[in-house]
Protein backbone atom coordinates (compact mmCIF):
# COMPACT_ATOMS: atom_id res chain seq x y z
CA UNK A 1 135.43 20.53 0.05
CA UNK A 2 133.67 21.10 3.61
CA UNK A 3 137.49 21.73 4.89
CA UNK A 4 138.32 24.40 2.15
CA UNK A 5 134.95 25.87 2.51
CA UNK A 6 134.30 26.32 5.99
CA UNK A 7 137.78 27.80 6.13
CA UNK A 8 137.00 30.24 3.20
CA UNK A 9 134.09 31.24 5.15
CA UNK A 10 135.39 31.59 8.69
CA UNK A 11 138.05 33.73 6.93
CA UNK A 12 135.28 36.00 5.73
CA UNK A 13 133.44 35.90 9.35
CA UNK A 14 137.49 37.29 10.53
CA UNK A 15 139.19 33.94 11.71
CA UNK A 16 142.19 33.44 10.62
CA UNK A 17 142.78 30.03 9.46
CA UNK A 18 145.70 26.87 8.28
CA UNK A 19 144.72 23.93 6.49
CA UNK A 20 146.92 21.63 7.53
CA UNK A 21 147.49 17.69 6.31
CA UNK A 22 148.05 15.11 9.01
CA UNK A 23 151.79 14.20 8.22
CA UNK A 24 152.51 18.03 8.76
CA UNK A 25 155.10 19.75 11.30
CA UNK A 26 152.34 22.49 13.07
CA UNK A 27 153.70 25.32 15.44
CA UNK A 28 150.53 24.59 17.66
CA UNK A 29 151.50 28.10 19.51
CA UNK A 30 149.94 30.14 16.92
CA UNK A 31 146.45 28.77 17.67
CA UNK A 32 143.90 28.76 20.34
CA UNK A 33 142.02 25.54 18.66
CA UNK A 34 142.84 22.62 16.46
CA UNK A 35 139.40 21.77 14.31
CA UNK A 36 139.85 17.92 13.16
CA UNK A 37 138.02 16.16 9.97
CA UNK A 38 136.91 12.83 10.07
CA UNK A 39 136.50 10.35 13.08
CA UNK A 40 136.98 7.05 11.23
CA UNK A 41 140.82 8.42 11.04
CA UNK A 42 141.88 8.75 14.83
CA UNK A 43 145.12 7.69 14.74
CA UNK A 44 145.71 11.05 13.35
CA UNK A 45 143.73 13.33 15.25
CA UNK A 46 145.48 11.25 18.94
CA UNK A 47 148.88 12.72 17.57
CA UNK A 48 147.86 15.79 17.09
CA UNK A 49 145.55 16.47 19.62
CA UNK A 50 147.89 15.24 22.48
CA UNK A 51 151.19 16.75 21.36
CA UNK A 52 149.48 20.01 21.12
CA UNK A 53 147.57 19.99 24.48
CA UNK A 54 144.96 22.84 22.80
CA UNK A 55 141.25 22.11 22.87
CA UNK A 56 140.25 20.75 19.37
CA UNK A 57 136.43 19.78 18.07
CA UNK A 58 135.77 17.18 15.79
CA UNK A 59 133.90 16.97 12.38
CA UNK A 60 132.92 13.61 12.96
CA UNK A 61 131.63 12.65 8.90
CA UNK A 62 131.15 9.06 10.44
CA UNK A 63 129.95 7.27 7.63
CA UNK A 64 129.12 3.18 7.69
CA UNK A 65 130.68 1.32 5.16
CA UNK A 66 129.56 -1.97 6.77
CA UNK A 67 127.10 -2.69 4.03
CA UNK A 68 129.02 -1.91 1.09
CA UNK A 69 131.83 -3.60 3.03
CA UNK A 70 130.20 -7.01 3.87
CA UNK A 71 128.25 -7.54 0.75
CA UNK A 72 129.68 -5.59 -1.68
CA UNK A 73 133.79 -6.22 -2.03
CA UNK A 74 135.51 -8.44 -3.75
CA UNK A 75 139.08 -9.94 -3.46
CA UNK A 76 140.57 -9.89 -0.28
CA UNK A 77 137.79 -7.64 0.56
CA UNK A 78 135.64 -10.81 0.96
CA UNK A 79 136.95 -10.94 4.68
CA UNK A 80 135.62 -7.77 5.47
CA UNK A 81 132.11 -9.87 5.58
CA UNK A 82 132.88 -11.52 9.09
CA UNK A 83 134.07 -8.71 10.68
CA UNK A 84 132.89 -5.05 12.74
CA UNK A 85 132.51 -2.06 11.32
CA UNK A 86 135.51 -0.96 13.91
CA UNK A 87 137.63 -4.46 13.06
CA UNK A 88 136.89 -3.29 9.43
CA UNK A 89 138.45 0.31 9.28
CA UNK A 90 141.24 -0.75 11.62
CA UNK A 91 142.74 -3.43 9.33
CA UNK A 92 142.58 -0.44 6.53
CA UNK A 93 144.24 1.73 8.50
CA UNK A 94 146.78 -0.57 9.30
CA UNK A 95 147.03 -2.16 5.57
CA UNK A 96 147.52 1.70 4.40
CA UNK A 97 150.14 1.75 6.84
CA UNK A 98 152.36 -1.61 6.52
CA UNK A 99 152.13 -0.75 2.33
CA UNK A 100 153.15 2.58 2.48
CA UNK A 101 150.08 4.49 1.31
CA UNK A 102 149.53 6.10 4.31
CA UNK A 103 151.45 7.28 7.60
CA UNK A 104 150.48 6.06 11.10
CA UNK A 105 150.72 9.17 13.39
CA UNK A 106 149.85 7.95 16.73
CA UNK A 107 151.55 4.44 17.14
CA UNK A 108 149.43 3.67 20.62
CA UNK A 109 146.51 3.04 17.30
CA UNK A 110 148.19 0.01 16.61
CA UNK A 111 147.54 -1.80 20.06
CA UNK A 112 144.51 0.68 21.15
CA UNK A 113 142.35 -0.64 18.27
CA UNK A 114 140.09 1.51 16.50
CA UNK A 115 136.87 1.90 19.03
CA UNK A 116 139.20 2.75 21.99
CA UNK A 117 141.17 5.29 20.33
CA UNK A 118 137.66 7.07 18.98
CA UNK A 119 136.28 6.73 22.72
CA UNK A 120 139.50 8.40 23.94
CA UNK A 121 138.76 11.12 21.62
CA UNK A 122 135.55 11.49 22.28
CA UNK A 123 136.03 11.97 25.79
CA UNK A 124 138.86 14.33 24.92
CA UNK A 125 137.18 16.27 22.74
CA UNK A 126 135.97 19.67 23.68
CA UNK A 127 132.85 19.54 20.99
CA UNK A 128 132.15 17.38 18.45
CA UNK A 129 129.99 18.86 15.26
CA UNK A 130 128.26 16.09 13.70
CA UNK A 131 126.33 17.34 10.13
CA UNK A 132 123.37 16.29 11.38
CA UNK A 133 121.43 15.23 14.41
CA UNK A 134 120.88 11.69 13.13
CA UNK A 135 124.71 11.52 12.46
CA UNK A 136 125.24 12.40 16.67
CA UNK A 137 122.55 9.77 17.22
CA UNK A 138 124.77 7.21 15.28
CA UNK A 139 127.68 8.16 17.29
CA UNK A 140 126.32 8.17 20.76
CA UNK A 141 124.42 4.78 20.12
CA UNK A 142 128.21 2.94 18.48
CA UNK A 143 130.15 4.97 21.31
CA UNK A 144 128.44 5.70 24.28
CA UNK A 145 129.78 8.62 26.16
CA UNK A 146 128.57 12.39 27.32
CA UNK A 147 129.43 14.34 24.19
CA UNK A 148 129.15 18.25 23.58
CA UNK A 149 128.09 18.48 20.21
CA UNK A 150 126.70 21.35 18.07
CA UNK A 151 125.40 20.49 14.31
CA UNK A 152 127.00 21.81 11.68
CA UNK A 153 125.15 21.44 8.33
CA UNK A 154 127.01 20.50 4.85
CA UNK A 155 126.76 22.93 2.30
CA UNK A 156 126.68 24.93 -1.19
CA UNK A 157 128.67 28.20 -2.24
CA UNK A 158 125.58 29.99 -3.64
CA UNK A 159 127.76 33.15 -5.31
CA UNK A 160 128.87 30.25 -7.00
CA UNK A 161 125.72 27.93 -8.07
CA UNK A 162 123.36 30.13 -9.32
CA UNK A 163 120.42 28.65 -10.67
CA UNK A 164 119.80 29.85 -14.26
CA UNK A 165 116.09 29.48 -15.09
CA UNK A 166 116.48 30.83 -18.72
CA UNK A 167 118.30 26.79 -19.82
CA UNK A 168 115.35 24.51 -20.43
CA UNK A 169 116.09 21.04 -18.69
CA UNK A 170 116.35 18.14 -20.19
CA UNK A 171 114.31 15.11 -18.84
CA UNK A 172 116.32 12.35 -19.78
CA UNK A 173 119.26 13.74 -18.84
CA UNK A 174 120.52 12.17 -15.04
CA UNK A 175 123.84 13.80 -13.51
CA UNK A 176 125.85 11.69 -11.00
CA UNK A 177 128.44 13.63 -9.43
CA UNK A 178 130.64 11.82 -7.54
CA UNK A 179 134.31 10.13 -6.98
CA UNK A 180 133.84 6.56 -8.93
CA UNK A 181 133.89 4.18 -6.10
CA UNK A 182 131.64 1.20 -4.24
CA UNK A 183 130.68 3.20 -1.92
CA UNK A 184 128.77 5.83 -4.50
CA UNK A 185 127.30 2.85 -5.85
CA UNK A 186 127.83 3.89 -9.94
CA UNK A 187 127.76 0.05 -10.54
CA UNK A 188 124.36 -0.48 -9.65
CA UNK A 189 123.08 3.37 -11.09
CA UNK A 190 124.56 1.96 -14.45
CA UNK A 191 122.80 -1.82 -14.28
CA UNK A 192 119.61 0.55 -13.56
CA UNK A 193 119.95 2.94 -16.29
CA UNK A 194 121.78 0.80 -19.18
CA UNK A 195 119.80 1.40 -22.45
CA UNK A 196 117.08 2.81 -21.12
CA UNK A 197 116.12 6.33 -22.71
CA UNK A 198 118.14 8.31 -20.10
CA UNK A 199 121.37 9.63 -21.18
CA UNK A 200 123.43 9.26 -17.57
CA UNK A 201 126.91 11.74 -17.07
CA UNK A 202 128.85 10.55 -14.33
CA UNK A 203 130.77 13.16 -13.26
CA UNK A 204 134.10 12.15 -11.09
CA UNK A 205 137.82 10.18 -10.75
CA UNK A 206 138.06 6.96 -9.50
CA UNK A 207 139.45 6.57 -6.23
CA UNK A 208 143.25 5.26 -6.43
CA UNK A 209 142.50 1.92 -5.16
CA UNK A 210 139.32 1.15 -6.91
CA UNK A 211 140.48 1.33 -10.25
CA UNK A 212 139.02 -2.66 -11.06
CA UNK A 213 135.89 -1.07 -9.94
CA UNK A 214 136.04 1.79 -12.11
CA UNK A 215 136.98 -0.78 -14.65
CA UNK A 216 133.81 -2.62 -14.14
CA UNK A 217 131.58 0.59 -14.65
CA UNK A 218 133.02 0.64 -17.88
CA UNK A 219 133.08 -2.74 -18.75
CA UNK A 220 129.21 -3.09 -18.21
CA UNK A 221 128.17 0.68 -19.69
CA UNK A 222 125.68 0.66 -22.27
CA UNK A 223 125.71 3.97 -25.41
CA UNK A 224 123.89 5.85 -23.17
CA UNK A 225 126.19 6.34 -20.28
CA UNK A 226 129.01 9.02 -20.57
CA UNK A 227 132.11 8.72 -18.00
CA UNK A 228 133.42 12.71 -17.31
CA UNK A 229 136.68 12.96 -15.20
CA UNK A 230 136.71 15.36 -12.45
CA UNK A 231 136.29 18.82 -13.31
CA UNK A 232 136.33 22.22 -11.03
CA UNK A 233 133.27 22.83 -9.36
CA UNK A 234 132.81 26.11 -11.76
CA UNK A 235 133.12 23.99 -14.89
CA UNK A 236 129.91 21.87 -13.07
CA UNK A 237 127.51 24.57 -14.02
CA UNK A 238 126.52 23.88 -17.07
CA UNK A 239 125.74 20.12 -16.77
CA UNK A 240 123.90 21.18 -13.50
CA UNK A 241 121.73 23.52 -15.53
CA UNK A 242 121.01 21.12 -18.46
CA UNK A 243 120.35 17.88 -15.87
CA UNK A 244 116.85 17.09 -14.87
CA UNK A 245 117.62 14.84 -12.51
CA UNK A 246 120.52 14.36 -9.97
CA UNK A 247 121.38 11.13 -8.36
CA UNK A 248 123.57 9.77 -5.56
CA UNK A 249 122.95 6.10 -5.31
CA UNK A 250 124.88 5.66 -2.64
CA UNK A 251 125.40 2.49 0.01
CA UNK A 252 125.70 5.53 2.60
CA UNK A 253 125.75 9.17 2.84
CA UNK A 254 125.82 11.72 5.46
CA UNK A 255 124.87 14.35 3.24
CA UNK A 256 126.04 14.47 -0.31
CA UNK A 257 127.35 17.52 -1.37
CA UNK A 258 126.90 17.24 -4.77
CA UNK A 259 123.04 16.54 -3.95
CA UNK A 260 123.16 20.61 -2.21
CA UNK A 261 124.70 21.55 -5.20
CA UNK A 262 122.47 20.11 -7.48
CA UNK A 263 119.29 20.82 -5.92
CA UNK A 264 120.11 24.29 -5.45
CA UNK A 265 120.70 24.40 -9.93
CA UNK A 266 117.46 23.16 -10.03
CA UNK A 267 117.33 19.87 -10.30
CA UNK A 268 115.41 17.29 -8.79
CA UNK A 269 117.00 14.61 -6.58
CA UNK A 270 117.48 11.19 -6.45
CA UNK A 271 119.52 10.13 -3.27
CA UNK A 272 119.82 6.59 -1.39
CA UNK A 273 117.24 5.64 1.57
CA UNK A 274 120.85 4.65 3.54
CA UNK A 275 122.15 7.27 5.61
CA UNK A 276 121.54 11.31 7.22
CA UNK A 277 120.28 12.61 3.81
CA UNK A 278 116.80 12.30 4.82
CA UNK A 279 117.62 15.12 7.63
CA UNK A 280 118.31 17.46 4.77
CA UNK A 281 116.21 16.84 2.21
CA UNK A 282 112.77 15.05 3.99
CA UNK A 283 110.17 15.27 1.65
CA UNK A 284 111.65 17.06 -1.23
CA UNK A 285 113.56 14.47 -2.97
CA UNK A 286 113.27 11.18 -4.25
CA UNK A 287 114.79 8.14 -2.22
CA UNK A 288 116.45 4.53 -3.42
CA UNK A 289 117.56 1.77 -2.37
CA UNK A 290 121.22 1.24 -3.37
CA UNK A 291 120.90 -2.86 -3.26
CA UNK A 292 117.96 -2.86 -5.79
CA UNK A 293 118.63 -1.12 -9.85
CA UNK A 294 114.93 -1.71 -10.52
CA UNK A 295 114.59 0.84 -7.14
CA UNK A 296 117.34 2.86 -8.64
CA UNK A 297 115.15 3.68 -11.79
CA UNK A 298 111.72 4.07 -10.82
CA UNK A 299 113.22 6.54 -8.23
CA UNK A 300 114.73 8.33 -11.23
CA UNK A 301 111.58 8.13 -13.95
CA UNK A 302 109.57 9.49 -11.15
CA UNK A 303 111.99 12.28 -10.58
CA UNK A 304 112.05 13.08 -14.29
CA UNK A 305 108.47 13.75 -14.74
CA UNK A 306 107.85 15.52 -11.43
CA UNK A 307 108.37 19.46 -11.50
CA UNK A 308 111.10 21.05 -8.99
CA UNK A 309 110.00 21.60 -5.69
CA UNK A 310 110.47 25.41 -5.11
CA UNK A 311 110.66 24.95 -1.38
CA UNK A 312 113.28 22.90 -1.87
CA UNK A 313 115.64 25.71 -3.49
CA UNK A 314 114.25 28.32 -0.41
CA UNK A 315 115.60 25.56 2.48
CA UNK A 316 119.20 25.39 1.07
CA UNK A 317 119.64 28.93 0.79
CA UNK A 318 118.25 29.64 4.08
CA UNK A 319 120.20 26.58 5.75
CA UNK A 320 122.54 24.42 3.77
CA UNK A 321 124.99 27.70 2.65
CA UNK A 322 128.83 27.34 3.71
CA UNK A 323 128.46 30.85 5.03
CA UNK A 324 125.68 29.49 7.22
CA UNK A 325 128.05 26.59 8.00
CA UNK A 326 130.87 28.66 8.93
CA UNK A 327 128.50 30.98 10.96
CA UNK A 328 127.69 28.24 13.26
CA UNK A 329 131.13 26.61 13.34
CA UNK A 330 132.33 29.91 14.82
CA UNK A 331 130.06 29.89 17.65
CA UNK A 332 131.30 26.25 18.43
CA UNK A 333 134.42 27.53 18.74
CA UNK A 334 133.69 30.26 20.47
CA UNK A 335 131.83 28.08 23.12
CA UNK A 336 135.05 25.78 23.25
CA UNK A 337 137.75 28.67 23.81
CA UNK A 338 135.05 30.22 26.49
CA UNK A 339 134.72 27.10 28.45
C-alpha cells in the first residue's frame, strides 16, 4: 500500500513513476533515482543499487520482530529465542532462499551477513526516509553511521475514506484490520475478547506461512468473533463506518495503516504500546500491551465508551494524507538528484 500510494501520488505531483519487484530486469537508464522499500530485505536493494550505480533512498519500515520472535514462535521457530534480531532475519532470508520461496539477489548477502550488508547500504544510501523520527532513532542506535534522512509519514487516501457521520456506531462492535499473522497479534485480541459482549471482525488473509497460526485463531474463537478475508480497501467502508472501535494489537508497529484509515472513519483506536505509533497518534488513542489480553480489553471497553476525539480526525488530514506523503517524498528526491 505505501508503494502503490506514494507512487499514485507522485504521479499526480508530475513524476513519472515504475513499480518494480525485486526479481525484475530494470533498464536503470530511464531513471535519475531508484526509491527502495524495506531495510530488513538488503540483499535486494545491494543488487540493485550497485548494478545500477544511480543514487537511490531508502524507506527503511524497520520493524522488530525480536519479541514476537523470541517468545512468541513455535516449531522450529523456538531457535529464534537465542538468537539477534540481525542472526534472526538472516536465517529467514536464507531459509526463503535454500526452499525456493524467495530469490537471493545479491549473493555477497550470504557471507556479508545481515548487519553488514544494511551498514553498507546505509552508508551508500543517498537519504534514507524513515516514517517517523523514533523509527531513525531505532536505526541510528542498531546501526550507527551519519545518515541523511528526511521523515516521511504513513498515510490515508482521504477522496477515498470519507467519514460518514449520518451511520450511528455501534459500541460493541471492534474492527481489526490486518493480514492474520503473529506479528498482528489476533491470537491474543481473540483470548481478550472471546465471549465477551463485543462482536470482533477481523478483517484480513493469513500470511502464506502462518497458516497453523491462522488455524489457531480459529480453533480458539468464541460466537462472537467473525473471520472476513481480505477485501479492497473500497469495500472497507462500510465496516469502518459501523465499528466503534479499531484495534491493532500488535507485537510491533511502525505505524499501522489500517489505524490512519480507521481513525480518519471515525473510529476510536486501540493500538499496541510496542513500536512508532505513539509518534502519530500521542494522546488520541488508546494503547495495549500485546503480551497481556486482560490489557487488550480494558484498552478496548475504555475505547468503546469514550467519544471520538475530533482533533484526532483534523491531524490526519492535515498530516497523515498520501498526498502529503508524496509531497514530501518529492522534495527528498529532489534534495538527492541536487546533491
Amino acid at each position: 500500500m505505501q508503494v502503490v500510494q506514494t507512487a499514485k501520488h507522485l504521479g499526480a505531483l508530475g513524476i513519472a513513476t515504475d513499480i518494480k519487484l525485486s526479481k525484475d530486469e530494470i533498464d536503470y537508464a530511464q531513471y535519475d533515482l531508484l526509491h527502495f522499500f524495506n531495510l530488513t530485505r538488503p540483499a535486494d536493494i545491494l543488487y540493485h543499487s550497485r548494478k545500477s550505480k544511480k543514487p537511490f533512498v531508502v524507506s527503511t519500515i524497520l520493524c522488530n520482530y525480536s519479541e514476537y520472535d523470541k517468545h512468541h514462535r513455535k516449531g522450529v521457530g523456538v531457535i529464534f529465542g537465542f538468537l539477534p534480531p540481525n542472526s534472526i532475519e538472516y536465517l529467514k532470508t536464507i531459509a526463503r532462499w535454500v526452499l525456493g520461496k524467495d530469490h537471493l539477489a545479491s549473493k555477497d548477502y550470504v557471507w556479508k551477513g545481515q548487519r553488514r550488508s544494511i551498514v553498507e547500504i546505509l552508508k551508500s544510501a543517498a537519504m534514507i526516509l524513515p516514517n517517523s523520527e523514533s523509527e531513525y532513532r531505532r536505526i541510528i542506535k542498531t546501526y550507527p553511521c551519519r545518515l541523511n534522512h528526511a521523515v516521511i509519514p504513513n498515510g490515508v487516501d482521504q477522496h477515498l475514506f470519507q467519514r460518514n457521520n449520518s451511520v450511528e456506531k455501534d459500541v460493541n462492535l471492534v474492527l481489526c484490520v490486518a493480514r492474520i499473522e503473529g506479528i498482528k497479534n489476533q491470537l491474543n485480541l481473540i483470548k481478550a475478547l472471546n465471549n465477551s459482549r463485543f462482536r470482533l471482525l477481523l478483517i484480513g488473509s493469513h500470511s502464506p506461512n502462518q497458516k497453523p497460526y491462522y488455524d489457531e485463531c480459529r480453533s480458539i474463537a468464541a460466537p462472537n468473533i467473525t473471520f472476513i478475508d481480505h477485501i479492497p480497501q473500497e469495500d472497507l467502508l462500510k465496516y469502518y463506518e459501523k465499528a466503534k472501535v479499531h484495534i491493532l494489537p500488535s507485537w510491533f508497529e511502525t505505524t499501522g495503516l489500517s489505524s490512519i484509515e480507521g481513525a480518519v472513519m471515525g473510529c476510536n483506536i486501540v493500538i499496541t504500546d510496542k513500536g512508532d505509533a505513539k509518534e502519530y497518534f500521542g494522546n488520541n488513542a488508546f494503547y495495549c500491551d500485546p503480551g497481556q489480553p486482560n490489557s487488550i480489553l480494558a484498552a478496548v471497553e475504555k475505547a468503546s465508551i469514550s467519544r471520538y476525539n475530533e482533533n484526532l480526525y483534523d491531524m490526519i488530514l492535515k498530516r497523515y494524507t498520501w498526498k502529503q506523503a508524496a509531497t514530501e517524498t518529492l522534495k527528498a528526491y529532489q534534495q538527492t538528484i541536487s546533491v
